[in-house]
N, C-alpha and C. Protein backbone atom coordinates (compact mmCIF):
# COMPACT_ATOMS: atom_id res chain seq x y z
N UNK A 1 77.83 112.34 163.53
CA UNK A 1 76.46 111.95 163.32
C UNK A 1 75.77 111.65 164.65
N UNK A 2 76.37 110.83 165.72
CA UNK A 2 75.80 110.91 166.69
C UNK A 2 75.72 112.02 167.57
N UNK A 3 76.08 113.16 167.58
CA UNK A 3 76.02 114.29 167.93
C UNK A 3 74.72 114.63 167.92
N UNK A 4 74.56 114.35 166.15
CA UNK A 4 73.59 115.33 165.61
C UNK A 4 71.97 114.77 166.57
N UNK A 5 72.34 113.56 166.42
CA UNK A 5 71.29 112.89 166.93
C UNK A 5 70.84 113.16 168.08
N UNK A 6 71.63 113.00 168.96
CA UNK A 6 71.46 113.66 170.27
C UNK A 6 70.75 114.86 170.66
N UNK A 7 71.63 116.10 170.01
CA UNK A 7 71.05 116.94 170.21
C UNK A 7 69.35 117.00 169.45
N UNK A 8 69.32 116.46 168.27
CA UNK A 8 68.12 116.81 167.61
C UNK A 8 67.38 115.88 168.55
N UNK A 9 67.38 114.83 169.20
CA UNK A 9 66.81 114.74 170.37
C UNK A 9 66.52 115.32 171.88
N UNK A 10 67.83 116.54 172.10
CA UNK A 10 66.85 116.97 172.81
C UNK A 10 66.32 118.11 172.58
N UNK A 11 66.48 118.85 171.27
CA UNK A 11 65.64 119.63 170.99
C UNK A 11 64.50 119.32 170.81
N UNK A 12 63.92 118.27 170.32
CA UNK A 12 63.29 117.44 170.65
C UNK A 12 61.87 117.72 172.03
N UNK A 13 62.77 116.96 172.74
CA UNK A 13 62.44 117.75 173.65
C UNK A 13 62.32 118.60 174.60
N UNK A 14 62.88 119.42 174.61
CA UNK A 14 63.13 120.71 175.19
C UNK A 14 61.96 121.70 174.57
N UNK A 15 61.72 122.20 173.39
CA UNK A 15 61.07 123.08 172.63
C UNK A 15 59.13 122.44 172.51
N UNK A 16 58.40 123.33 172.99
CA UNK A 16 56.99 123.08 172.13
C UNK A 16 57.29 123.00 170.99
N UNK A 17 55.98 122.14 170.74
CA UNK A 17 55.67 121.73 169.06
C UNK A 17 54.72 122.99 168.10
N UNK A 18 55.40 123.40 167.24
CA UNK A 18 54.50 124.13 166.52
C UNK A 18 53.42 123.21 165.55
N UNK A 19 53.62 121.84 164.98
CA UNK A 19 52.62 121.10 164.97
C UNK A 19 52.79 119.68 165.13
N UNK A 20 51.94 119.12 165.99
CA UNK A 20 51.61 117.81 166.77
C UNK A 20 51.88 116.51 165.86
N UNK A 21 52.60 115.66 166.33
CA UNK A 21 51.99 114.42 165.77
C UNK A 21 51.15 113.87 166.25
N UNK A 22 50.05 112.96 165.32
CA UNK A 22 49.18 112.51 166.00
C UNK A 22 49.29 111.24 166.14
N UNK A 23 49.33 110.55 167.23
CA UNK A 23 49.72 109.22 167.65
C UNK A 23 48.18 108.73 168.10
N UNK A 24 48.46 107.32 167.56
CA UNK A 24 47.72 106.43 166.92
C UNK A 24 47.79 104.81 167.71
N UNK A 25 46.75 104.02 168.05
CA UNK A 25 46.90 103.44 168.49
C UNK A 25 46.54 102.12 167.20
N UNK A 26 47.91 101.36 167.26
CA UNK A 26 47.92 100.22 166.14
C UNK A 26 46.91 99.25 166.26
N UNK A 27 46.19 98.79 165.20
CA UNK A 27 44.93 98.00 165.37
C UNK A 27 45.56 96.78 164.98
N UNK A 28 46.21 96.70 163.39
CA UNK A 28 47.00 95.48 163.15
C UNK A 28 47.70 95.52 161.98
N UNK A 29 49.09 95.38 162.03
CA UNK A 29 49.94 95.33 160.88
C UNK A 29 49.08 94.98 159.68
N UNK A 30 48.18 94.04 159.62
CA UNK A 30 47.39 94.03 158.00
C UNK A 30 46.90 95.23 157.64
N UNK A 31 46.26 96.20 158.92
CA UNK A 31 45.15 97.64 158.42
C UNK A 31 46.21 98.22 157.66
N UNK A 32 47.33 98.46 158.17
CA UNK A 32 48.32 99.27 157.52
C UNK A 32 49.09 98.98 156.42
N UNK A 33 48.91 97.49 155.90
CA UNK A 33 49.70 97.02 154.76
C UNK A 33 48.43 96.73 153.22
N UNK A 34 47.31 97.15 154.23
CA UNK A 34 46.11 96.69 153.10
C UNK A 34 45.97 98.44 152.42
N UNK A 35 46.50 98.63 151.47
CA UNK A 35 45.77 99.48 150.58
C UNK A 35 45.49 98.98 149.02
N UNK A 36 44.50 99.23 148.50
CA UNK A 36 43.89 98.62 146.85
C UNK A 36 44.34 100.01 146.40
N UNK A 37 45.25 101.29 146.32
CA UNK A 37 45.17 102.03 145.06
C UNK A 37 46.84 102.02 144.81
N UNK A 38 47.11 100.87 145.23
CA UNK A 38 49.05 100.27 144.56
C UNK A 38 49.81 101.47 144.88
N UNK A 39 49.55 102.49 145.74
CA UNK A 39 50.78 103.37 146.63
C UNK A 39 51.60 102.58 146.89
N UNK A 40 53.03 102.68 146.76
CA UNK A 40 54.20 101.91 147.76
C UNK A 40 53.85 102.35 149.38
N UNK A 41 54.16 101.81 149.96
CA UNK A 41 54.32 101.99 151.57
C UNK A 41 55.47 101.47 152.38
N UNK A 42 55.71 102.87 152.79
CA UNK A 42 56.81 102.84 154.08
C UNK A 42 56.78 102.27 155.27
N UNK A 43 57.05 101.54 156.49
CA UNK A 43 56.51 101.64 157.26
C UNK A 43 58.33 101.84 158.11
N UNK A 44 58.59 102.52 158.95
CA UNK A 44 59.74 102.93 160.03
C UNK A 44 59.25 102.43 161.32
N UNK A 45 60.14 101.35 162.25
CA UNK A 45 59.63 100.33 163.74
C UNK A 45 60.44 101.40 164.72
N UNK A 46 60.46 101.90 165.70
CA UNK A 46 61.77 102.61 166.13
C UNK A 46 61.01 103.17 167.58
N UNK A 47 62.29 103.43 168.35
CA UNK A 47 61.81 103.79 169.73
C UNK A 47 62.51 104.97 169.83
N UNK A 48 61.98 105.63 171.15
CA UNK A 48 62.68 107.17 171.55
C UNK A 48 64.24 106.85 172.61
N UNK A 49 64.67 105.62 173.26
CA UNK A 49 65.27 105.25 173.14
C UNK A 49 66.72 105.08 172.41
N UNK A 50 66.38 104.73 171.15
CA UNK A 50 67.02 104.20 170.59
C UNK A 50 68.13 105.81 169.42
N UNK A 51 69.27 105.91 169.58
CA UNK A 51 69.83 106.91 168.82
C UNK A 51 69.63 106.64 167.60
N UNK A 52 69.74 106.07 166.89
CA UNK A 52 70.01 105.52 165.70
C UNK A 52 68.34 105.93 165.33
N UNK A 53 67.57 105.32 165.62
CA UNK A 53 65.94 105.47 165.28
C UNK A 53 65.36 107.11 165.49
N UNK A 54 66.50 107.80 166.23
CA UNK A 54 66.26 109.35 165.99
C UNK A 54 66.74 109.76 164.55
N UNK A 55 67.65 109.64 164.09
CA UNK A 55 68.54 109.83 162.68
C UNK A 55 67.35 109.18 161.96
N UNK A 56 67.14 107.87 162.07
CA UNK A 56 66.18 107.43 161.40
C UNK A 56 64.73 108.07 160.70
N UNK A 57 64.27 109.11 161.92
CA UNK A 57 62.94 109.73 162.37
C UNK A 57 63.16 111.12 161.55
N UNK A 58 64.33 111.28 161.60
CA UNK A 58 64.49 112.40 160.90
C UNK A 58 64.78 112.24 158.88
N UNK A 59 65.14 111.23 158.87
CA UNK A 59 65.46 111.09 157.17
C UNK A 59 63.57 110.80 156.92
N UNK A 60 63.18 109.92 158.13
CA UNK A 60 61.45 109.54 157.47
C UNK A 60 60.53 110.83 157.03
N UNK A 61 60.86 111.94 158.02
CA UNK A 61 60.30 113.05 157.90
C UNK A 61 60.72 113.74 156.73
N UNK A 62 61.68 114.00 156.39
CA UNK A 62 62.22 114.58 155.28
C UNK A 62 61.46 113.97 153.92
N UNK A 63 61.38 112.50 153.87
CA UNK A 63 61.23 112.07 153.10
C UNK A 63 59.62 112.08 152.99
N UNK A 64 58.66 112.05 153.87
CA UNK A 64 57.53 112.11 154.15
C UNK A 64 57.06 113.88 153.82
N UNK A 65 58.37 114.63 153.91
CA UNK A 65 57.63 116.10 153.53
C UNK A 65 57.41 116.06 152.01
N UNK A 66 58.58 115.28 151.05
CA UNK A 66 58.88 115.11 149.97
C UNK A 66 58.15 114.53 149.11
N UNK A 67 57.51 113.60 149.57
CA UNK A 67 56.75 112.32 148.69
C UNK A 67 55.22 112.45 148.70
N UNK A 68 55.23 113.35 149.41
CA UNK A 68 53.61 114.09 149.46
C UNK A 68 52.11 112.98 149.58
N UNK A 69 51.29 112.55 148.37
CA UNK A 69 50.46 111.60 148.62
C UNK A 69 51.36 110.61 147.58
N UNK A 70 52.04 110.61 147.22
CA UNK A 70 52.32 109.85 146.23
C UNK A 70 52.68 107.61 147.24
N UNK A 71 53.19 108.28 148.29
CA UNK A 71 53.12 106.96 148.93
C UNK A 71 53.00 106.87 150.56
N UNK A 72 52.35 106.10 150.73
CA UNK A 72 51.66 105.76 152.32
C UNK A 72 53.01 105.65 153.04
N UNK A 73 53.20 106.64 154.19
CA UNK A 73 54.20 106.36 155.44
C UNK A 73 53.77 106.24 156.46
N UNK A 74 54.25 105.22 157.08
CA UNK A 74 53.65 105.19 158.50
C UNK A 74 55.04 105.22 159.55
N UNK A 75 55.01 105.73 160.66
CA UNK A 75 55.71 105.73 161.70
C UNK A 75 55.51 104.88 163.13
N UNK A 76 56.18 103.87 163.47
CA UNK A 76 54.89 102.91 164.23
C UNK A 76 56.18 102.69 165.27
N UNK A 77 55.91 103.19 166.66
CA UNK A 77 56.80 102.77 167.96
C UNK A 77 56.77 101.53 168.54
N UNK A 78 58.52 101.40 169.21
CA UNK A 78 58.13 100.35 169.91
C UNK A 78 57.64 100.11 171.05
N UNK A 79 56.06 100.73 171.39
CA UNK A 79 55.85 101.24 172.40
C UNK A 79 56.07 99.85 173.68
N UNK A 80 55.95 98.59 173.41
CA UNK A 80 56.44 97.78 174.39
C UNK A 80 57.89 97.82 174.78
N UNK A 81 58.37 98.39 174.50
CA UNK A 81 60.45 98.63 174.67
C UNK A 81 60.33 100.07 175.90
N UNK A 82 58.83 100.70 175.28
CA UNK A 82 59.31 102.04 176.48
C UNK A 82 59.09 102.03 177.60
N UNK A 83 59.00 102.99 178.31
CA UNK A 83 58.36 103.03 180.26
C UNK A 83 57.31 103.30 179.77
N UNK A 84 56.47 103.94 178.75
CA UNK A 84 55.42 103.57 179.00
C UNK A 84 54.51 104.00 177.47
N UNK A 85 53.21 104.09 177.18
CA UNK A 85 52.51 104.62 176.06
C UNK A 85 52.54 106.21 176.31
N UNK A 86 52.76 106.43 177.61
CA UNK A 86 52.38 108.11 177.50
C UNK A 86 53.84 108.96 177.78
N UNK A 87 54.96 108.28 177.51
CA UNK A 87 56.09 109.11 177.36
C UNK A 87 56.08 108.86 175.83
N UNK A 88 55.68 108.03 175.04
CA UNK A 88 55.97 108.44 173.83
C UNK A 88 55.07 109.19 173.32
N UNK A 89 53.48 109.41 173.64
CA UNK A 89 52.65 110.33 173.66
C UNK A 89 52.69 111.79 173.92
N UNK A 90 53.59 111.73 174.64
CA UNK A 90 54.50 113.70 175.32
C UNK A 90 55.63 113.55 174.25
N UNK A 91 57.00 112.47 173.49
CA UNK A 91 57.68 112.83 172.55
C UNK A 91 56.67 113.56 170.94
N UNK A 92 56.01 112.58 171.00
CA UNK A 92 55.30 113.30 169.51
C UNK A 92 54.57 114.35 169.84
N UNK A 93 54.45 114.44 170.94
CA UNK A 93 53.61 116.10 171.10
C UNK A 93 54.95 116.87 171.27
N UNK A 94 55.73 117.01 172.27
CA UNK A 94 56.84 117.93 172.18
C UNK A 94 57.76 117.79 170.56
N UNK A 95 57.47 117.01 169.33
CA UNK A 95 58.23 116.87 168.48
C UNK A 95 57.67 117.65 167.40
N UNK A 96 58.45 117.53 166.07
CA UNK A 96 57.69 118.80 164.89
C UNK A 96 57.97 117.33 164.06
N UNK A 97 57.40 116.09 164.03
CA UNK A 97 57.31 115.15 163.39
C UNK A 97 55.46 115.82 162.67
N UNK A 98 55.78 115.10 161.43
CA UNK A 98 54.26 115.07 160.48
C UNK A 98 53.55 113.69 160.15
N UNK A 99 54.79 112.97 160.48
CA UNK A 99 54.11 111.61 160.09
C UNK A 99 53.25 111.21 161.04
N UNK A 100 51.93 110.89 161.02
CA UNK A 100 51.66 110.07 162.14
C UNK A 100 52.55 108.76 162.95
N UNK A 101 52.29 108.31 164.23
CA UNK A 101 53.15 107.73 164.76
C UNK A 101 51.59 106.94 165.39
N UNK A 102 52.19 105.51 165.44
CA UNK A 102 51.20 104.53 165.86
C UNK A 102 52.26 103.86 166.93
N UNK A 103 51.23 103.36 167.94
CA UNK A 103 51.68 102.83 169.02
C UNK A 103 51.72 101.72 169.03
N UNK A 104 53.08 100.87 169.12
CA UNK A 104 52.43 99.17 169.45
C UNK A 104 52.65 98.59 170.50
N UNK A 105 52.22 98.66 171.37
CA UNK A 105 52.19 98.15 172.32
C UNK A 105 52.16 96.85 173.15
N UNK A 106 51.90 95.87 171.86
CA UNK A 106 51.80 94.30 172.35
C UNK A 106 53.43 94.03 171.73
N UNK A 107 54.26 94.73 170.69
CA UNK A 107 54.74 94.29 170.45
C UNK A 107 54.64 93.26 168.70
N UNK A 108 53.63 93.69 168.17
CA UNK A 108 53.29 92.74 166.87
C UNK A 108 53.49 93.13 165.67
N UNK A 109 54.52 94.31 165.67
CA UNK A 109 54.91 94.81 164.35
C UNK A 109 56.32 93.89 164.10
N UNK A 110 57.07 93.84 165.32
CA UNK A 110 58.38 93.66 164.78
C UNK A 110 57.87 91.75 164.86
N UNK A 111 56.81 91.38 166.12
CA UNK A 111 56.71 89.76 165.72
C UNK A 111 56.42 89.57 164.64
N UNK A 112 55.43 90.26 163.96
CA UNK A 112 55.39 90.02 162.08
C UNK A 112 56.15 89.90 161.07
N UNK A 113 57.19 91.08 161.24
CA UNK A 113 58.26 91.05 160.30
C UNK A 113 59.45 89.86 160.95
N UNK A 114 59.32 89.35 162.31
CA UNK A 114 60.30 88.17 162.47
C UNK A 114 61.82 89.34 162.95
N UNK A 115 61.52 90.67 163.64
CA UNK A 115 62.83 91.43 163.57
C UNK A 115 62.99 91.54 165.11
N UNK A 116 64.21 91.31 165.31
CA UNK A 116 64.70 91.63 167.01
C UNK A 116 65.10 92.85 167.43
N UNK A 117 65.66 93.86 166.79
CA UNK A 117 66.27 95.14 166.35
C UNK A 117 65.74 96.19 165.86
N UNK A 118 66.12 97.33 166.24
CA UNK A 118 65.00 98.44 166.12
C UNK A 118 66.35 99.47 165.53
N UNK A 119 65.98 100.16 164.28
CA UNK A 119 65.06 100.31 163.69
C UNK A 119 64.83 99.28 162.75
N UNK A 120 64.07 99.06 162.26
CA UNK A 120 63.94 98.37 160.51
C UNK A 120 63.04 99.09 159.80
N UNK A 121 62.98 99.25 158.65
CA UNK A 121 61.88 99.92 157.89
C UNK A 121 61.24 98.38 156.99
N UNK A 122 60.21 98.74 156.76
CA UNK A 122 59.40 97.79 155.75
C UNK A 122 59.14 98.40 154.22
N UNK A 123 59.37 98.32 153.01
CA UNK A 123 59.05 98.85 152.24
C UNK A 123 58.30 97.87 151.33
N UNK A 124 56.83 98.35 150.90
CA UNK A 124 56.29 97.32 149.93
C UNK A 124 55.54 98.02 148.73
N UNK A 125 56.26 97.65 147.70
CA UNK A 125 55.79 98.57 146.25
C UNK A 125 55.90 97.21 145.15
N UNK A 126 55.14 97.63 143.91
CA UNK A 126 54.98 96.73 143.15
C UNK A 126 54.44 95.11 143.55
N UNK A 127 53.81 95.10 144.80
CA UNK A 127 53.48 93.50 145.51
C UNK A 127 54.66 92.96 146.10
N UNK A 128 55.50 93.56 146.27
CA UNK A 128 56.67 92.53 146.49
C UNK A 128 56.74 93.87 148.11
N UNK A 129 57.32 92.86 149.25
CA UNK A 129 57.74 93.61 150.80
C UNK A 129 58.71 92.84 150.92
N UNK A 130 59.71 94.17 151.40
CA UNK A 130 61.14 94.25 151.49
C UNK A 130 61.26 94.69 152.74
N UNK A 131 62.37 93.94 153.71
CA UNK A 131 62.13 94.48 155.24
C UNK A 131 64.10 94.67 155.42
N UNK A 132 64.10 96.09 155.91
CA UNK A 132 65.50 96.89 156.16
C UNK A 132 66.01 96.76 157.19
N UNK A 133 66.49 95.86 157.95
CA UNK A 133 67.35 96.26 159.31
C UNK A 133 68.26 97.69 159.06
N UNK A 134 68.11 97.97 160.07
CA UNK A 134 69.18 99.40 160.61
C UNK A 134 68.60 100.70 159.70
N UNK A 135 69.01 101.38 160.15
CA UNK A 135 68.62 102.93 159.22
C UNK A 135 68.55 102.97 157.98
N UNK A 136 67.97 104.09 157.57
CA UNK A 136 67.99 104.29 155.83
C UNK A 136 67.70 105.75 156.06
N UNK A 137 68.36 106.14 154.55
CA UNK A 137 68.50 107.49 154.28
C UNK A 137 67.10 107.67 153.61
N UNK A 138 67.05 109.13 153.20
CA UNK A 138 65.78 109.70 152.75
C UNK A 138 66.16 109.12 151.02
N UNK A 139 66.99 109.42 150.56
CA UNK A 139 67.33 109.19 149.10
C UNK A 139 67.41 107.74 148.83
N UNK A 140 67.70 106.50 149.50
CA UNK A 140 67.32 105.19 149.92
C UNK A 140 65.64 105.08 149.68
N UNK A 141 64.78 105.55 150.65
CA UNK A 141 63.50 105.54 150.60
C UNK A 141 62.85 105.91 148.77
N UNK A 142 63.35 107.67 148.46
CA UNK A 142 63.28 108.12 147.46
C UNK A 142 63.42 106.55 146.11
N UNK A 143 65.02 105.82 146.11
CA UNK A 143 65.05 104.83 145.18
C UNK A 143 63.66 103.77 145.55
N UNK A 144 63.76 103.28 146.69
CA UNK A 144 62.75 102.15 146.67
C UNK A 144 61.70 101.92 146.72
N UNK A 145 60.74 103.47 146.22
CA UNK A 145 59.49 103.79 146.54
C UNK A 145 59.44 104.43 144.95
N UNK A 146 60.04 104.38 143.91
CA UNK A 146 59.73 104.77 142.66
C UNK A 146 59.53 103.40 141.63
C-alpha cells in the first residue's frame, strides 16, 4: 500500500493535468459546514506531505466521482504544514483530483475540530458531526453518508 502511494504521488506529479483542481482559498470552517438542503458533508484535512493523506486523496476522489450531487465534499489542505500556498497550488494543478481543494492557511480547520494529526475526515449527516482520525476508505464514506 505504501508503494502505491508513493508512486501515485509521483505520478502525481510528474504528468500534466488533463483536468485542474480548483483550489480555493478557505474563508471559514462554518461557510463550509452551513448548508440548509440536509446533504451529508464530507470534509478530508490532509497535506501533500503526508503518505497516508495521498491514499486518503485518492479513496475521496473515487468516492466524490461516485456520490455525484447527492453529498457536499470538500478537500481542505494543511496549507500551514507546507513550504508554502503555491506548492500546493502547482500539486492540484499537476493532479487529476475533481474535488475542489481549499487552502488553510492559518491553520483553523484542524483548531476547530480540536485535531493534531493529519489526515482526519469530518463527516456530518442527519445533524449529528462525526470527526475520523487517520484514513478512510471510499466504501467507509459510501456507509456514513447514506
Amino acid at each position: 500500500m505504501k508503494r502505491i502511494a508513493i508512486l501515485f504521488t509521483l505520478l502525481l506529479l510528474s504528468m500534466p493535468s488533463i483536468v485542474h483542481a480548483q483550489t480555493l482559498e478557505l474563508k471559514s470552517v462554518e461557510t463550509l459546514l452551513a448548508h440548509n438542503d440536509k446533504k451529508p458533508i464530507v470534509l478530508v484535512y490532509w497535506a501533500t506531505w503526508c503518505e497516508t493523506c495521498m491514499e486518503d486523496l485518492s479513496e475521496l476522489e473515487a468516492f466524490f466521482d461516485s456520490a455525484g450531487n447527492r453529498v457536499h465534499v470538500y478537500s481542505v489542505n494543511a496549507t500551514k504544514s507546507e513550504q508554502s500556498g503555491e506548492q500546493v497550488r502547482n500539486f492540484a494543478e499537476k493532479s487529476d483530483l475533481h474535488v475542489p481543494v481549499y487552502l488553510d492557511e492559518k491553520g483553523e480547520v484542524a483548531d476547530y475540530f480540536r485535531q493534531k494529526a493529519i489526515p482526519f475526515t469530518v463527516i456530518v449527516n442527519h445533524g449529528k458531526q462525526q470527526v475520523i482520525p487517520g484514513p478512510v476508505t471510499k466504501e467507509q464514506l459510501e456507509k456514513w453518508t447514506d
